[in-house]
N, C-alpha and C. Protein backbone atom coordinates (compact mmCIF):
# COMPACT_ATOMS: atom_id res chain seq x y z
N UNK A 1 4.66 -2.34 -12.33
CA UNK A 1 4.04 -3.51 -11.71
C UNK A 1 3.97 -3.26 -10.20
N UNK A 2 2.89 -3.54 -9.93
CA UNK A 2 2.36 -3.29 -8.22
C UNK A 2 3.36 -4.54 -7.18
N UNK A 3 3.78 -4.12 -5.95
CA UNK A 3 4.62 -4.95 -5.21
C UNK A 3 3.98 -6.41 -4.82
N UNK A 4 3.06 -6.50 -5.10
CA UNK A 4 2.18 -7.43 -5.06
C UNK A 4 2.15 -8.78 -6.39
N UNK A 5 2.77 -7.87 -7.49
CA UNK A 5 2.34 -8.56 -8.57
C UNK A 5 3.71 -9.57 -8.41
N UNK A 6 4.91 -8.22 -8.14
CA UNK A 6 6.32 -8.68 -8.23
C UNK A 6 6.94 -9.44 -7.34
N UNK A 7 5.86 -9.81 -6.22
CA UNK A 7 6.21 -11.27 -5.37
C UNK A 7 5.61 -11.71 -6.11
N UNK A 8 4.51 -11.91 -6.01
CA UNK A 8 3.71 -13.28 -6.64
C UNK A 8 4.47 -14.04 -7.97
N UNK A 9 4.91 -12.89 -8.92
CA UNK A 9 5.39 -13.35 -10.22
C UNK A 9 6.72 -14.38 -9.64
N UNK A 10 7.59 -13.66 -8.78
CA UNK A 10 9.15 -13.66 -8.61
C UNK A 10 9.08 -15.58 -7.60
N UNK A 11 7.92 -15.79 -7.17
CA UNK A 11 7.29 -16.74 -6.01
C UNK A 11 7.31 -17.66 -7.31
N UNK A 12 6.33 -17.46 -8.59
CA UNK A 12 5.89 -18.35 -8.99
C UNK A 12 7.17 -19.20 -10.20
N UNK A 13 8.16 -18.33 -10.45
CA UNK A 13 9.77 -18.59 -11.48
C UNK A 13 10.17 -19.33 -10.61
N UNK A 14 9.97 -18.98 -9.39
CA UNK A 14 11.19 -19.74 -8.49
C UNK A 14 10.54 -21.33 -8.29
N UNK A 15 9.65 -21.28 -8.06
CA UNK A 15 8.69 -22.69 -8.10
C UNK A 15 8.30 -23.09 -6.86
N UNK A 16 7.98 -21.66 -5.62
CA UNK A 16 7.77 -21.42 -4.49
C UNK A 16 6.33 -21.97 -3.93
N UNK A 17 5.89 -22.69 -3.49
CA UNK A 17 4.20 -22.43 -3.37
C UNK A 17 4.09 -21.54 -2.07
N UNK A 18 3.16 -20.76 -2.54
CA UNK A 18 2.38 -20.11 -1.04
C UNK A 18 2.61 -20.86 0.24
N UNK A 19 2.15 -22.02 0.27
CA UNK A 19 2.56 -22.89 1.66
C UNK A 19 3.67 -23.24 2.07
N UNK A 20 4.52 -22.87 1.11
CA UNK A 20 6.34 -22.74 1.76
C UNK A 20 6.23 -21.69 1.57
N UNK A 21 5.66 -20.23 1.65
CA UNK A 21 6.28 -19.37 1.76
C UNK A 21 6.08 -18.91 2.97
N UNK A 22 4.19 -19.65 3.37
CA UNK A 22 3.79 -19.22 4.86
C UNK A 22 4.87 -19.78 5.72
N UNK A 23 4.92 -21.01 5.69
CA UNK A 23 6.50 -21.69 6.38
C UNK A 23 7.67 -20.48 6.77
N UNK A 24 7.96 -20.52 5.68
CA UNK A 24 9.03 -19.55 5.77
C UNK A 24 8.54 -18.38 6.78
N UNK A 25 7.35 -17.39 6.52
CA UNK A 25 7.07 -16.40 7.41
C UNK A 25 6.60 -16.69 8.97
N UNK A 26 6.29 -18.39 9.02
CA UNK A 26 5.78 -18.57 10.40
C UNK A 26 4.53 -18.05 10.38
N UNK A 27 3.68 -18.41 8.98
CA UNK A 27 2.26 -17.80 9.02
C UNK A 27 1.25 -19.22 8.35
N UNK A 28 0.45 -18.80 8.47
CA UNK A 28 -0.92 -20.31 7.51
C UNK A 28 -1.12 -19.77 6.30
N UNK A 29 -1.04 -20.77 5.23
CA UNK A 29 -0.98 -20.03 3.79
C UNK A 29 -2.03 -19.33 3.42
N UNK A 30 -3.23 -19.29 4.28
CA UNK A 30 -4.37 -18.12 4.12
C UNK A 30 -3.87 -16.78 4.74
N UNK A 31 -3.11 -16.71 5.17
CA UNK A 31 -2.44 -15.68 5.61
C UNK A 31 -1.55 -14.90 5.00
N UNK A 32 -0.86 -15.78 4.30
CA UNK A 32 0.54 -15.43 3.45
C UNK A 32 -0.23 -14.74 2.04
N UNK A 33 -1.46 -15.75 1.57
CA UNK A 33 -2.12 -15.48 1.21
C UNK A 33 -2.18 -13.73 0.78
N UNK A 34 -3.24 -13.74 2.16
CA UNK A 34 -3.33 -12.46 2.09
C UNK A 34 -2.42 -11.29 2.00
N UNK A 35 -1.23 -11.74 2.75
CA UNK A 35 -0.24 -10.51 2.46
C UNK A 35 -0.28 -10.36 0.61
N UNK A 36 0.07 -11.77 0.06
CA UNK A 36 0.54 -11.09 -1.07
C UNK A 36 -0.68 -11.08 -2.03
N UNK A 37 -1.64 -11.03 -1.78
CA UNK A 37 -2.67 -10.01 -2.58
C UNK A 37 -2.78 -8.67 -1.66
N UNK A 38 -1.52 -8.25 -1.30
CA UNK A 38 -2.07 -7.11 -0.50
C UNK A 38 -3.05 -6.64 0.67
N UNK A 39 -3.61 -7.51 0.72
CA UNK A 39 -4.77 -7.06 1.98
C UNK A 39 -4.15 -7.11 3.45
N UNK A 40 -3.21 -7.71 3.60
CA UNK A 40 -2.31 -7.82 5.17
C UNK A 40 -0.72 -7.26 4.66
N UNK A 41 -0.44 -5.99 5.68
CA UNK A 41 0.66 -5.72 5.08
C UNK A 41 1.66 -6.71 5.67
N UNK A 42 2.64 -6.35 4.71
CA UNK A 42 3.67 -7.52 5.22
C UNK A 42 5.40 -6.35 5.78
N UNK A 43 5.43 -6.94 6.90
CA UNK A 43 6.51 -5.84 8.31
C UNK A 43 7.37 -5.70 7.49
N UNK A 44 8.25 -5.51 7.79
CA UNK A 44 10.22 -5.36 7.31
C UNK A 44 10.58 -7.17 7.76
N UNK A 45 10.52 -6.97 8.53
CA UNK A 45 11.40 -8.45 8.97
C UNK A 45 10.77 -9.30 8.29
N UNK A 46 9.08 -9.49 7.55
CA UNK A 46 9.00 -10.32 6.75
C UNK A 46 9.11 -10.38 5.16
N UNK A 47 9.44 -8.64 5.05
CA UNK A 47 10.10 -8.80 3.48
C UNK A 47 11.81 -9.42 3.66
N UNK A 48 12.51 -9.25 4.68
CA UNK A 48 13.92 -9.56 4.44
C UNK A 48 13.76 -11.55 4.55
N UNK A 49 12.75 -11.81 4.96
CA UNK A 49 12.85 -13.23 4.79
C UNK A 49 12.22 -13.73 3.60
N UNK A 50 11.48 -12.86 3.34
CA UNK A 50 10.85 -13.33 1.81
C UNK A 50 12.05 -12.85 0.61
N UNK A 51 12.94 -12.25 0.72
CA UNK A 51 13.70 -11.93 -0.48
C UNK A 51 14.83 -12.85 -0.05
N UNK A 52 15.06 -12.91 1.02
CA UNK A 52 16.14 -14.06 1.70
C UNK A 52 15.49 -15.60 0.76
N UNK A 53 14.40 -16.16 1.27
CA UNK A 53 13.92 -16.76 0.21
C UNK A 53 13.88 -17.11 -1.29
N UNK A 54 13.42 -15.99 -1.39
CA UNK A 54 13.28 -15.77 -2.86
C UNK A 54 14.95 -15.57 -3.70
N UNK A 55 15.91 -15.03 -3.04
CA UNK A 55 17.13 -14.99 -3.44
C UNK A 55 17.68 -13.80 -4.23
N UNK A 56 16.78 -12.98 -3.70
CA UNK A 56 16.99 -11.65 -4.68
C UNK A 56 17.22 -10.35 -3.69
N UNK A 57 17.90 -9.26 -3.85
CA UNK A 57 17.47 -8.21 -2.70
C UNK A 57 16.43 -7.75 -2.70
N UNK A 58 16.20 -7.46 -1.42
CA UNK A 58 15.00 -6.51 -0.95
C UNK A 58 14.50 -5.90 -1.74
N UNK A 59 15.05 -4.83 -2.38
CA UNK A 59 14.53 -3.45 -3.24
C UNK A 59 13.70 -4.41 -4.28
N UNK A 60 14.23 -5.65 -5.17
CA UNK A 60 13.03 -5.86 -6.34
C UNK A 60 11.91 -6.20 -5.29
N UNK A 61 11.95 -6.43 -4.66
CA UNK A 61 10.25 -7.07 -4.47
C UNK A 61 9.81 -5.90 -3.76
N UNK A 62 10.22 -4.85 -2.78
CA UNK A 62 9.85 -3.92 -1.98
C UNK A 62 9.92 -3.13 -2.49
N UNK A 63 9.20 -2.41 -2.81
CA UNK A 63 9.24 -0.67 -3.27
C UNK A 63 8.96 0.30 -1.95
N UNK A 64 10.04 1.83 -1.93
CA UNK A 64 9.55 2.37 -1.29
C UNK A 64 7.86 3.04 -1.61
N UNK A 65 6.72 2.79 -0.64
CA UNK A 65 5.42 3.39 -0.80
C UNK A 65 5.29 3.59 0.28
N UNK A 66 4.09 4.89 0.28
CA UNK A 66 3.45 5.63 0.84
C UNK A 66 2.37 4.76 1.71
N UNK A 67 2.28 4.04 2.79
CA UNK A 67 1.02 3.69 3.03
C UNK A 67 0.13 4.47 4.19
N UNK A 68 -1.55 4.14 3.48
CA UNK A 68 -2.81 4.42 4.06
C UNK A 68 -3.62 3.70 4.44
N UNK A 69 -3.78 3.61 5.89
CA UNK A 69 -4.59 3.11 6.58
C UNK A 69 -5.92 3.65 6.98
N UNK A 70 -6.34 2.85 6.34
CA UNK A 70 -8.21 2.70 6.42
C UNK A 70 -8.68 2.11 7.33
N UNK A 71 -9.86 3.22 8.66
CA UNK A 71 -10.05 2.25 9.29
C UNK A 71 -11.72 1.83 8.44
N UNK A 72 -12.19 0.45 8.66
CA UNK A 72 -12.95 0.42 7.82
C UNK A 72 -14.42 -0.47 8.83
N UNK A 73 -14.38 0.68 9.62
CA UNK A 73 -15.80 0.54 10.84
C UNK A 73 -16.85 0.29 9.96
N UNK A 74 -17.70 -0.49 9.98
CA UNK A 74 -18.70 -0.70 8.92
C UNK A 74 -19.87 -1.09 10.14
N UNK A 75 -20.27 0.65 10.81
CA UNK A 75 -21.28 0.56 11.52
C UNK A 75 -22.86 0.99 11.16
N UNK A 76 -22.77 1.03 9.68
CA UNK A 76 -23.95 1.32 9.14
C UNK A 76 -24.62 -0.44 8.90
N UNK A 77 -24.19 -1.29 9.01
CA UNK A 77 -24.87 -2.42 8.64
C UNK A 77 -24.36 -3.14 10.20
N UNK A 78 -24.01 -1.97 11.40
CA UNK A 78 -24.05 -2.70 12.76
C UNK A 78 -23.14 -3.84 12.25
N UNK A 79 -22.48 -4.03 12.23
CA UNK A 79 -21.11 -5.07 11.69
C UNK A 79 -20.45 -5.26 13.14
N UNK A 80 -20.50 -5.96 14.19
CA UNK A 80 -19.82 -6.44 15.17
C UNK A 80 -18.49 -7.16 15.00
N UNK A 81 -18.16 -7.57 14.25
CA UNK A 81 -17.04 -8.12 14.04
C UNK A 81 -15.44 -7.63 14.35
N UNK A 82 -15.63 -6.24 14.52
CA UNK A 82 -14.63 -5.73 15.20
C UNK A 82 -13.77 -4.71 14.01
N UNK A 83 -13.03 -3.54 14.10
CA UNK A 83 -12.46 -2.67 13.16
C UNK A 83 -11.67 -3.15 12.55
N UNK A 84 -10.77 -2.88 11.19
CA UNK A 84 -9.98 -3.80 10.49
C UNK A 84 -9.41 -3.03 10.00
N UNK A 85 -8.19 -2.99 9.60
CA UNK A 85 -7.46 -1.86 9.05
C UNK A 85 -7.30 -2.40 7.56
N UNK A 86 -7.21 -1.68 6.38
CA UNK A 86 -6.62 -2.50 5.15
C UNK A 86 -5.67 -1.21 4.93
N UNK A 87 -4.52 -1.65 4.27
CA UNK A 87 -3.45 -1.05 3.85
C UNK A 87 -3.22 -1.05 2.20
N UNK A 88 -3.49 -0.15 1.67
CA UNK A 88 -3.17 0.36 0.16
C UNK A 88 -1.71 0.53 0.15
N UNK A 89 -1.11 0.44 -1.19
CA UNK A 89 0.33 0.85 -1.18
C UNK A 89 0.29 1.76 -2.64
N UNK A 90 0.61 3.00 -2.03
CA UNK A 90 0.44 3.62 -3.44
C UNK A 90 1.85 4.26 -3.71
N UNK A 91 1.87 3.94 -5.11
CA UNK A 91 3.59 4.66 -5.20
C UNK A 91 4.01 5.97 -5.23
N UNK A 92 4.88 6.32 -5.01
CA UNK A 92 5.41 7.41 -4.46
C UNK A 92 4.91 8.69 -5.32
N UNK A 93 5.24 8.40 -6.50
CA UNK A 93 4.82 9.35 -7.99
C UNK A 93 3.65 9.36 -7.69
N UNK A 94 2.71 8.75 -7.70
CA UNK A 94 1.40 8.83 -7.60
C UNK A 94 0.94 10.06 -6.32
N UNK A 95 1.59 10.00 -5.61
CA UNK A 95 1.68 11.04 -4.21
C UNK A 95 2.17 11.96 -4.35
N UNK A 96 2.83 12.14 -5.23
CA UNK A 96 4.01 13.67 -5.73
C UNK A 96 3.11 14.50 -6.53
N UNK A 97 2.30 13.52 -7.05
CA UNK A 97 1.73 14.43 -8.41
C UNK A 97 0.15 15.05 -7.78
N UNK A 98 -0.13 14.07 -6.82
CA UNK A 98 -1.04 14.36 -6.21
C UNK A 98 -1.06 15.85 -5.13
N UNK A 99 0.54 15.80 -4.61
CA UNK A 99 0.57 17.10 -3.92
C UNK A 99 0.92 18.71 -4.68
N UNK A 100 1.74 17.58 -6.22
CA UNK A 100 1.68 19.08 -6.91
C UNK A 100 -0.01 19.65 -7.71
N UNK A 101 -0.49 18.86 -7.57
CA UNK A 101 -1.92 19.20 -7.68
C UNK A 101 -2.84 20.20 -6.56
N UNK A 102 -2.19 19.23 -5.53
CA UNK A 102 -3.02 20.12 -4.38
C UNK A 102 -2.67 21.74 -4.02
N UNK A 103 -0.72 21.75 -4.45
CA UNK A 103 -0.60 23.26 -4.65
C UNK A 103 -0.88 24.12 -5.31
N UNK A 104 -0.84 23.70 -6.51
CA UNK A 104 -1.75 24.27 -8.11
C UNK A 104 -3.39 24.79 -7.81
N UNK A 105 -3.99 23.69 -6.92
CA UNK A 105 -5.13 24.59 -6.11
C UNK A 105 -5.20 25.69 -5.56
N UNK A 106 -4.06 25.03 -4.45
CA UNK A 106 -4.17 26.25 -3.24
C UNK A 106 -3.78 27.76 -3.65
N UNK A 107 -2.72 27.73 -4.74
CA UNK A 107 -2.20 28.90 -5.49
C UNK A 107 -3.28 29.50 -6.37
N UNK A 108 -4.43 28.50 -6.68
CA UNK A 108 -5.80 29.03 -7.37
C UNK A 108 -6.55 29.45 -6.63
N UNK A 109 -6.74 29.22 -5.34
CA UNK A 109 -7.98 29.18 -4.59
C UNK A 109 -7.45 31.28 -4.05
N UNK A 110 -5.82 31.21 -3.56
CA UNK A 110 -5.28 32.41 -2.92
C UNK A 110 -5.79 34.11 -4.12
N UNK A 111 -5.19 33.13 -5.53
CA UNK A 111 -5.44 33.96 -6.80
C UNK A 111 -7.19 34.47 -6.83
N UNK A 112 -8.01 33.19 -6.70
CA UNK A 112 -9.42 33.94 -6.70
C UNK A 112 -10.20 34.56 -5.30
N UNK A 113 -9.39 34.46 -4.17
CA UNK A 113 -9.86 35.33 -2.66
C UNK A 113 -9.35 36.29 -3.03
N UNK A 114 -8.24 36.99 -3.64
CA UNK A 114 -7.95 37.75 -4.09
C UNK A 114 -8.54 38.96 -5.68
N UNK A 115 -8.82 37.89 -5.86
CA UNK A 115 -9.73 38.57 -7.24
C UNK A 115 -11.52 39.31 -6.54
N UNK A 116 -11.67 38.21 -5.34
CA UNK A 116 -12.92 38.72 -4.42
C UNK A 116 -13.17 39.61 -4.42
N UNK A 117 -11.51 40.05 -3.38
CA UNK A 117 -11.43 41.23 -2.53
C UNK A 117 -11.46 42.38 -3.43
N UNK A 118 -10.59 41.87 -4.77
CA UNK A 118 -10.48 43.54 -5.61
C UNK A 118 -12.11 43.98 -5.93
N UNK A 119 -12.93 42.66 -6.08
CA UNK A 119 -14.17 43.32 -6.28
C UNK A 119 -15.41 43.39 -5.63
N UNK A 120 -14.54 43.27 -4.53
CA UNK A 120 -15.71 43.86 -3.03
C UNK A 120 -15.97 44.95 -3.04
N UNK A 121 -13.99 45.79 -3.27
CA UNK A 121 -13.76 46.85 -2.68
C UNK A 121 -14.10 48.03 -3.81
């Protein structure tokens, strides 16, 4: 389950609404909102008040992830509105497997410059 799902779920047992939770973060519940569909990441200091909240430690609702920032200039439709970053959270495994992939390449790519050369020469 995505860290996203596991506030929202852990928010909704407890009988939390979004607008006490913005409270709690010192944010507007379109805001809070957004953190927990993911689109605004949410700092350290506002996961320790949201699990402070919520009454659980840190680790269930926080997973360690990898994040990527997108900048997402959208100057093909001249978009003035200004740059925006969105933040993906992808889990860690997902990144491991991805780099043992990328070596499995590179160890392919070395194997066939090599196969080149034997039949250049």
């Amino acid at each position: 389950m995505i860290v996203q799902e596991k506030l929202r779920n852990l928010r909704k047992q407890k009988g939390i609404s979004q607008e006490k939770m913005a409270k709690i973060l010192s944010t507007d519940p379109s805001n809070y909102s957004r953190k927990e569909r993911g689109e605004v990441k949410i700092h350290d200091e506002e996961w320790q008040k949201l699990a402070q909240a919520l009454e659980v430690p840190i680790e269930d609702i926080k997973e360690n992830e990898s994040k990527f920032s997108i900048n997402n200039d959208n100057s093909t439709f001249h978009d003035n509105s200004g740059n925006y970053n969105q933040y993906f959270s992808i889990p860690n495994s997902i990144v491991e497997n991805l780099q043992d992939y990328i070596a499995i390449l590179k160890q392919r790519i070395n194997e066939l410059e090599e196969e080149i050369k034997s039949l250049k020469s």
